[in-house]
Protein backbone atom coordinates (compact mmCIF):
# COMPACT_ATOMS: atom_id res chain seq x y z
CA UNK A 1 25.05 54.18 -18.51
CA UNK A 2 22.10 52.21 -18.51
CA UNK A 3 22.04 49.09 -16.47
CA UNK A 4 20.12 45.95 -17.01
CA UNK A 5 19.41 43.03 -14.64
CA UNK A 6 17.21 41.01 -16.13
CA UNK A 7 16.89 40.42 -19.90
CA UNK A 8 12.98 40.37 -20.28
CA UNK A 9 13.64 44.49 -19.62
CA UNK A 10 15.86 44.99 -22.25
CA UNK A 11 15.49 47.85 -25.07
CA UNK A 12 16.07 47.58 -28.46
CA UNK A 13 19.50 49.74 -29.51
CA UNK A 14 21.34 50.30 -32.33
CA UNK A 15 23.87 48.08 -33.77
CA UNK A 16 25.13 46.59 -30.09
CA UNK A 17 28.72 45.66 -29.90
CA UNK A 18 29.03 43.81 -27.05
CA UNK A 19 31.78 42.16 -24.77
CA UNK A 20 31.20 39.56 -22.31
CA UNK A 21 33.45 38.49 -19.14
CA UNK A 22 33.51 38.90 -15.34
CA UNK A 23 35.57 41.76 -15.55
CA UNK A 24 36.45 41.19 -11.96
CA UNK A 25 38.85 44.45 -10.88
CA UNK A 26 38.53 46.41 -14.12
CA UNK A 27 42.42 45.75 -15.27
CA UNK A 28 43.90 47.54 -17.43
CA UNK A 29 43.60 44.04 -19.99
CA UNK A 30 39.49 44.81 -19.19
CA UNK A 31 39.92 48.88 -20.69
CA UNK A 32 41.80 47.28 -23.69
CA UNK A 33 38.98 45.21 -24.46
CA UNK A 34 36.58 47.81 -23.64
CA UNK A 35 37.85 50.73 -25.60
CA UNK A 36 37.97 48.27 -28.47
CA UNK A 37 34.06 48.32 -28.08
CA UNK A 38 33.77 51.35 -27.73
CA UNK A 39 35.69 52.13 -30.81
CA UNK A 40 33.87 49.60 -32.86
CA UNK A 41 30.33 50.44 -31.64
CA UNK A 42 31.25 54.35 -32.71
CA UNK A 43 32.62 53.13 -36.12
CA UNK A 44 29.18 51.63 -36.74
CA UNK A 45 26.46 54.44 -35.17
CA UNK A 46 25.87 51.56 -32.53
CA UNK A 47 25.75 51.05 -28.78
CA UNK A 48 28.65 49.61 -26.68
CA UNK A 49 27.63 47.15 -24.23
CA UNK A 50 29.44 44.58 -21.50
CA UNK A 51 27.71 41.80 -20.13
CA UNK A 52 28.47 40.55 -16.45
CA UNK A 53 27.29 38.18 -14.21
CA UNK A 54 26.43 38.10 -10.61
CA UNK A 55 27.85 36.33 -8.39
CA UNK A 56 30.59 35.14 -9.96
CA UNK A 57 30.32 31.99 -12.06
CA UNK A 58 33.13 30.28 -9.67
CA UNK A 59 30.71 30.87 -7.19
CA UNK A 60 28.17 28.92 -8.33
CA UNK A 61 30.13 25.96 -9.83
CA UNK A 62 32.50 25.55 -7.29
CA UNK A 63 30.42 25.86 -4.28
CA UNK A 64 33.53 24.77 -2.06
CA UNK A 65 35.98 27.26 -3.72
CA UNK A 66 36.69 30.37 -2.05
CA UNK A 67 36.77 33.09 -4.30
CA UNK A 68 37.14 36.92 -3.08
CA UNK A 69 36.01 39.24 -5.87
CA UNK A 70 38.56 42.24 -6.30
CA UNK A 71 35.50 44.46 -6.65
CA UNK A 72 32.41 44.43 -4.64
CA UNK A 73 29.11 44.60 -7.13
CA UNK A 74 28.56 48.18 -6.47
CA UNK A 75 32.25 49.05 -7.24
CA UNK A 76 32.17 47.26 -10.33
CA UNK A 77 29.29 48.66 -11.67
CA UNK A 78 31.02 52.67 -10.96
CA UNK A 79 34.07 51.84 -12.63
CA UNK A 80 32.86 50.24 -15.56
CA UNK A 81 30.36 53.16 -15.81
CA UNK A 82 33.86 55.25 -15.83
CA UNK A 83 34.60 53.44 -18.82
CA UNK A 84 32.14 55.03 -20.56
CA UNK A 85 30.18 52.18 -21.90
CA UNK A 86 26.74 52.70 -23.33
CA UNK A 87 24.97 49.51 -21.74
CA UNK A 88 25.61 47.09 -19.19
CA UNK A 89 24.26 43.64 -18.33
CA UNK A 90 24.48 42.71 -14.85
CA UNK A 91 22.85 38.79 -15.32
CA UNK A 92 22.25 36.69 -12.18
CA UNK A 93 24.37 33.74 -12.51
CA UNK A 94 21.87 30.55 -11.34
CA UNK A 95 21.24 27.16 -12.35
CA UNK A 96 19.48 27.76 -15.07
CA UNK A 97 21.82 30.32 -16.79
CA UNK A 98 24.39 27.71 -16.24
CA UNK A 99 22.41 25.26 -18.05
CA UNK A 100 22.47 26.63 -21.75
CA UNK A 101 23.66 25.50 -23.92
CA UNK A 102 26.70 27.71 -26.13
CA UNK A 103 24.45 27.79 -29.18
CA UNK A 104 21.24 28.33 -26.78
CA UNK A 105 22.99 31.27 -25.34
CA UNK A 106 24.55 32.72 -28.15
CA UNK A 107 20.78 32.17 -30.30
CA UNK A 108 18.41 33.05 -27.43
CA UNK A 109 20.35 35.62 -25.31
CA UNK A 110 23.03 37.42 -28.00
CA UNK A 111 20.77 37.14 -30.96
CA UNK A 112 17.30 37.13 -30.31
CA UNK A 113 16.78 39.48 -27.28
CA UNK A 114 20.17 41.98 -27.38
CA UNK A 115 20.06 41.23 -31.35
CA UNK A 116 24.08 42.05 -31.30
CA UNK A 117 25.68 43.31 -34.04
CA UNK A 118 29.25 42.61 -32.74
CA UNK A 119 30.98 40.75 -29.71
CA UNK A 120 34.49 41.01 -28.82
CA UNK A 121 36.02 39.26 -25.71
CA UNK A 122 39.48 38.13 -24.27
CA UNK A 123 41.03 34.98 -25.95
CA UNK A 124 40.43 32.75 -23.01
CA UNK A 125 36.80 33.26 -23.11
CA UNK A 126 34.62 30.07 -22.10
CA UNK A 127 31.06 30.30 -22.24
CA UNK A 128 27.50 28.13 -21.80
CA UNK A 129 27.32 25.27 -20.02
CA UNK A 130 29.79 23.28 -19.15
CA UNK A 131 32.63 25.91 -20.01
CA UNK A 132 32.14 24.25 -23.70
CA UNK A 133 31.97 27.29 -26.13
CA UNK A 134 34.91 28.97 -26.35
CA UNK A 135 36.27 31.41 -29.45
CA UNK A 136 36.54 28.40 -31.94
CA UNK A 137 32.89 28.38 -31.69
CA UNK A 138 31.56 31.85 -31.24
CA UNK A 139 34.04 32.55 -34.83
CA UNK A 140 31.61 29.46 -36.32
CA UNK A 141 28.50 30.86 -34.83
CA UNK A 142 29.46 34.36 -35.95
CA UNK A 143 29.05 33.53 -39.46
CA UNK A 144 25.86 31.46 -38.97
CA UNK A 145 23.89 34.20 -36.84
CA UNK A 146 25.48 37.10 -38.96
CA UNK A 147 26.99 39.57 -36.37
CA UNK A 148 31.40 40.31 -36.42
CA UNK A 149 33.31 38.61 -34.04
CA UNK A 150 37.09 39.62 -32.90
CA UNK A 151 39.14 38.65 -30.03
CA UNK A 152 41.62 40.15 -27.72
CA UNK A 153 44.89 39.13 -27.06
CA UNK A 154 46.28 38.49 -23.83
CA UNK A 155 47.90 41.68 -22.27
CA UNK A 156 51.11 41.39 -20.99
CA UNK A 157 53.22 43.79 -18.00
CA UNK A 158 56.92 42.71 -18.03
CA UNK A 159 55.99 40.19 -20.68
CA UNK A 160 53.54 38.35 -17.59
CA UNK A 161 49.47 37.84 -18.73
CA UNK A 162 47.43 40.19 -16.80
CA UNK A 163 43.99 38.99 -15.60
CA UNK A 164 41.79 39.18 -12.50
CA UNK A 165 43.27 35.93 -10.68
CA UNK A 166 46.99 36.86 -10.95
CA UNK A 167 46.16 40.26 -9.38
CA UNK A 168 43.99 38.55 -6.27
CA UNK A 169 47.00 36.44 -5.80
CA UNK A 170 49.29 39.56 -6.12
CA UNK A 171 47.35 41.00 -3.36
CA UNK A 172 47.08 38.25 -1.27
CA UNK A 173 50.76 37.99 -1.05
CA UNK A 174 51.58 41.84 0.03
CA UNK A 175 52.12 42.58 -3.80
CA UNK A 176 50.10 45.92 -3.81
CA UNK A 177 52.84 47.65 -6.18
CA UNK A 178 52.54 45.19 -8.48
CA UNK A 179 48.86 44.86 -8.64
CA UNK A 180 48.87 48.70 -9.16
CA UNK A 181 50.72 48.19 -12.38
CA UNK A 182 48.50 45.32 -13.30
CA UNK A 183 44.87 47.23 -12.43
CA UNK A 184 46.39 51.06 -13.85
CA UNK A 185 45.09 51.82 -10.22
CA UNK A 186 46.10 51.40 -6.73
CA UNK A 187 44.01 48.48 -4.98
CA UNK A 188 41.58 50.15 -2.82
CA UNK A 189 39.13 48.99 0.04
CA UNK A 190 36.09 51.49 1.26
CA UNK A 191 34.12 50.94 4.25
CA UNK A 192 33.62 53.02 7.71
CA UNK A 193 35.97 54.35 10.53
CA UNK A 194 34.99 52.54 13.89
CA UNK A 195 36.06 52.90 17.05
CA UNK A 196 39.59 50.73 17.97
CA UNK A 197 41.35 50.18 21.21
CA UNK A 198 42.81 53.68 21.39
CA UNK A 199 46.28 51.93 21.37
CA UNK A 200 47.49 53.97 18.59
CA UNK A 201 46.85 57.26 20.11
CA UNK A 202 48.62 56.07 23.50
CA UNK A 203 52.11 55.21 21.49
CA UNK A 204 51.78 58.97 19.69
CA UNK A 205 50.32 57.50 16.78
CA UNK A 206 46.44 58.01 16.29
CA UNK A 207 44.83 55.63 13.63
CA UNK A 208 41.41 55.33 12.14
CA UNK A 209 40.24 51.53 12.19
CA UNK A 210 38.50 50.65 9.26
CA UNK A 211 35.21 48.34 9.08
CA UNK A 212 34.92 46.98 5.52
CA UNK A 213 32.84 44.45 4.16
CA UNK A 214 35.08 43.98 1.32
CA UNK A 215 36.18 40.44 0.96
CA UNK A 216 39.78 40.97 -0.96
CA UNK A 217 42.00 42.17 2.04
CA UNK A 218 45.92 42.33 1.65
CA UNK A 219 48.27 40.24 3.28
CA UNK A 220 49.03 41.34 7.05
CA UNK A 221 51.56 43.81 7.51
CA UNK A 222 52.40 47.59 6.93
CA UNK A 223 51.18 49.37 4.08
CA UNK A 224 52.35 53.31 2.51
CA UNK A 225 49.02 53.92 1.95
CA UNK A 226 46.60 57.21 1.48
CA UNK A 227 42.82 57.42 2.55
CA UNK A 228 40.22 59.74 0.65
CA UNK A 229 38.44 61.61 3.17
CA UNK A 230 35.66 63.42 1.28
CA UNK A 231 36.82 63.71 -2.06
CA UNK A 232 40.76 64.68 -0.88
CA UNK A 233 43.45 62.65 -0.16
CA UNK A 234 46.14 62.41 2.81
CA UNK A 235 49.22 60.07 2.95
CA UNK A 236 48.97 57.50 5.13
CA UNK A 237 50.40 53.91 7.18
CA UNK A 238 48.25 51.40 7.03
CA UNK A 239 48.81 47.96 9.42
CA UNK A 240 46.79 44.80 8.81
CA UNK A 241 47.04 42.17 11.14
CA UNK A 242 46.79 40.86 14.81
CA UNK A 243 48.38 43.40 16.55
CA UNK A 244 50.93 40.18 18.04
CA UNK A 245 52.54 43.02 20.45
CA UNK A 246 49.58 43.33 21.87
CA UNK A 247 48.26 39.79 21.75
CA UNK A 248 45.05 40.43 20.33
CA UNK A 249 43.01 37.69 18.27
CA UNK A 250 41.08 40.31 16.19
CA UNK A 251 42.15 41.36 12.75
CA UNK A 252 42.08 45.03 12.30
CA UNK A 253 42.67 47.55 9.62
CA UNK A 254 44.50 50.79 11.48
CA UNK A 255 45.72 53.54 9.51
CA UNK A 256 47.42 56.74 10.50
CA UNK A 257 46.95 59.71 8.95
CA UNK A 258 50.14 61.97 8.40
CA UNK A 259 49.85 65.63 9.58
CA UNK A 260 46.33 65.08 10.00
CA UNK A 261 44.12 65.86 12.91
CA UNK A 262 40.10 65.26 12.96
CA UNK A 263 37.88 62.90 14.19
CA UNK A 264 36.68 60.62 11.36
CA UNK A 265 34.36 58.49 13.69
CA UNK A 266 31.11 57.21 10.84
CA UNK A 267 33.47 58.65 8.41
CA UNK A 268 32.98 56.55 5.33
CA UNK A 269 36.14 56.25 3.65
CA UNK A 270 38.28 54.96 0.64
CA UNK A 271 41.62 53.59 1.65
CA UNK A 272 44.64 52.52 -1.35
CA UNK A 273 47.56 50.55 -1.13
CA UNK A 274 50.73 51.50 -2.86
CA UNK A 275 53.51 49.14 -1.33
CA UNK A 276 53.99 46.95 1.44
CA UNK A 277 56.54 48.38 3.74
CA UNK A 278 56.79 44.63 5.88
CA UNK A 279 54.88 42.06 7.32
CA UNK A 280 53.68 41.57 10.73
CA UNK A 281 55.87 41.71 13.75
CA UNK A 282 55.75 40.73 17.52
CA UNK A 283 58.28 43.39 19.32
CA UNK A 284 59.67 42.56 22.36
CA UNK A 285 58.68 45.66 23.42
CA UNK A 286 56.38 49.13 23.30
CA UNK A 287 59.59 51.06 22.66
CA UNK A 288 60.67 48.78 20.38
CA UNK A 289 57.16 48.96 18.40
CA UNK A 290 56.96 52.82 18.62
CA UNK A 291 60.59 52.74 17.02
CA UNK A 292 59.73 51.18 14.08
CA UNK A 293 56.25 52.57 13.63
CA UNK A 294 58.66 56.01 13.64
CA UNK A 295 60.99 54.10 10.85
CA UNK A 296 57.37 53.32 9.02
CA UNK A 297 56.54 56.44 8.96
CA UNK A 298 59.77 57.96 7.65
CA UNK A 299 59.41 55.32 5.08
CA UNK A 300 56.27 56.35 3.90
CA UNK A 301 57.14 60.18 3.80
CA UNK A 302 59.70 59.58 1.56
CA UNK A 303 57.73 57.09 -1.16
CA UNK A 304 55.39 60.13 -1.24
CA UNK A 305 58.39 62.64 -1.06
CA UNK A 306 59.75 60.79 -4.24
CA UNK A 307 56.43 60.64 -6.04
CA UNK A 308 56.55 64.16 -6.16
């Protein structure tokens, strides 16, 4: 996949088909809209392409609004290449790219320098400045600038819409097994084992803590989890949270491996969330805590047990 960050470098290809969003998360609506692409590009001897921006529009026009992307840049750009896509457009989202217009955009940007022969995108697209050109307009300017336009329908799970803010919510809330339904993937942070208290390891259950600079973290509590160590994977209990037991003021990300021993210290790791076993909990006391991180674990062996 070749990847473009600037449009004064960009190639000539054949017959682009292109599709433009944030495609925050890579859902499964995103693949829908990308195979569709990908089959249209092949039906014409072109080049599939997806255009993306960076950082996120929100970002820029609602300075105040705190918005925590579902996947890091760098994550994006790997799963997308998955995909299988031809071309992609990474396009830094400033002032001035918010300030074109939707024909300026659509005649300067789609036409003249990526010279598209198709674009396909979701049906709540919004585009150019303003949020003013939407698909009403891009099926007007279609026919005016000569390239095929077709939209995408929302997808539904469980007859609810699937898109990139309903799943940050989901996870937010603790809702990793429905997010996995609504991505086609388990949510997944990466980052790099640190050192922790050493608390685990005194109540018979040694964790890795996990340093991530991923901005999307579930809600607190305990997680059946697994963590990709080196390419293989190990089922796992994952706690978010405060450690109230303990009365610490830190939020941490401990995980403990089941039937694993190793030091993982520098370790850089992948860790996914399957379901939220429950939220965070101040025991009374450390047998009462090393009780039900025993009736966590048992939990968690059987999910996996089941999966089987």
């Amino acid at each position: 996949m070749k990847i473009y960050e600037f449009l004064k470098d960009v190639e000539k290809y054949p017959n682009p088909v292109l599709t433009i969003g944030n495609y925050d998360g890579i859902h499964i609506g995103h693949k829908r809209i990308i195979e569709r692409v990908k089959k249209r590009a092949q039906e014409t001897d072109g080049t599939s392409m997806l255009m993306t921006f960076f950082p996120h529009p929100v970002s820029v026009v609602k300075p105040d609004k705190i918005l925590c992307l579902i996947t890091p840049l760098d994550v994006r750009k790997r799963l997308i290449s998955e995909t299988g896509i031809d071309v992609l457009f990474v396009l830094p989202f400033n002032e001035e790219f918010r300030q074109l217009t939707p024909r300026k955009f659509v005649e300067d940007i789609l036409v003249k320098t990526i010279d598209i022969k198709g674009l396909i995108v979701g049906y709540d697209f919004k585009f150019g400045q303003g949020g003013k050109g939407n698909t009403d307009l891009l099926t007007q300017l279609s026919t005016e600038y000569g390239f095929f336009f077709e939209v995408v329908e929302a997808i539904t799970f469980n007859g609810e819409k699937i898109g990139s803010n309903r799943i940050r919510k989901l996870i937010m809330d603790g809702d990793t097994k429905k997010a996995e339904s609504f991505l086609g993937r388990p949510y997944a942070i990466e980052g790099m084992v640190t050192h922790g208290d050493g608390r685990g390891k005194g109540l018979g259950f040694p964790t890795v803590n996990l340093k991530t600079d991923y901005e999307l973290i579930p809600k607190d509590g305990v997680y059946v989890s697994k963590i990709e160590i080196n390419g293989k994977m190990f089922p796992s209990v994952t706690n978010i949270g405060y450690n109230p037991t303990f009365g610490v003021n830190r939020r941490s990300i401990e995980t403990h491996i089941l039937d694993y021993n190793g030091d993982l210290y520098g370790s850089y790791i992948t860790l996914y969330f399957y379901e939220m076993i429950r939220g965070e909990i101040k025991f009374e006391s450390i047998d009462a805590l090393k009780e039900r991180i025993g009736a966590d674990i048992d939990i968690a062996r059987k999910y996996f047990n089941n999966k089987r």
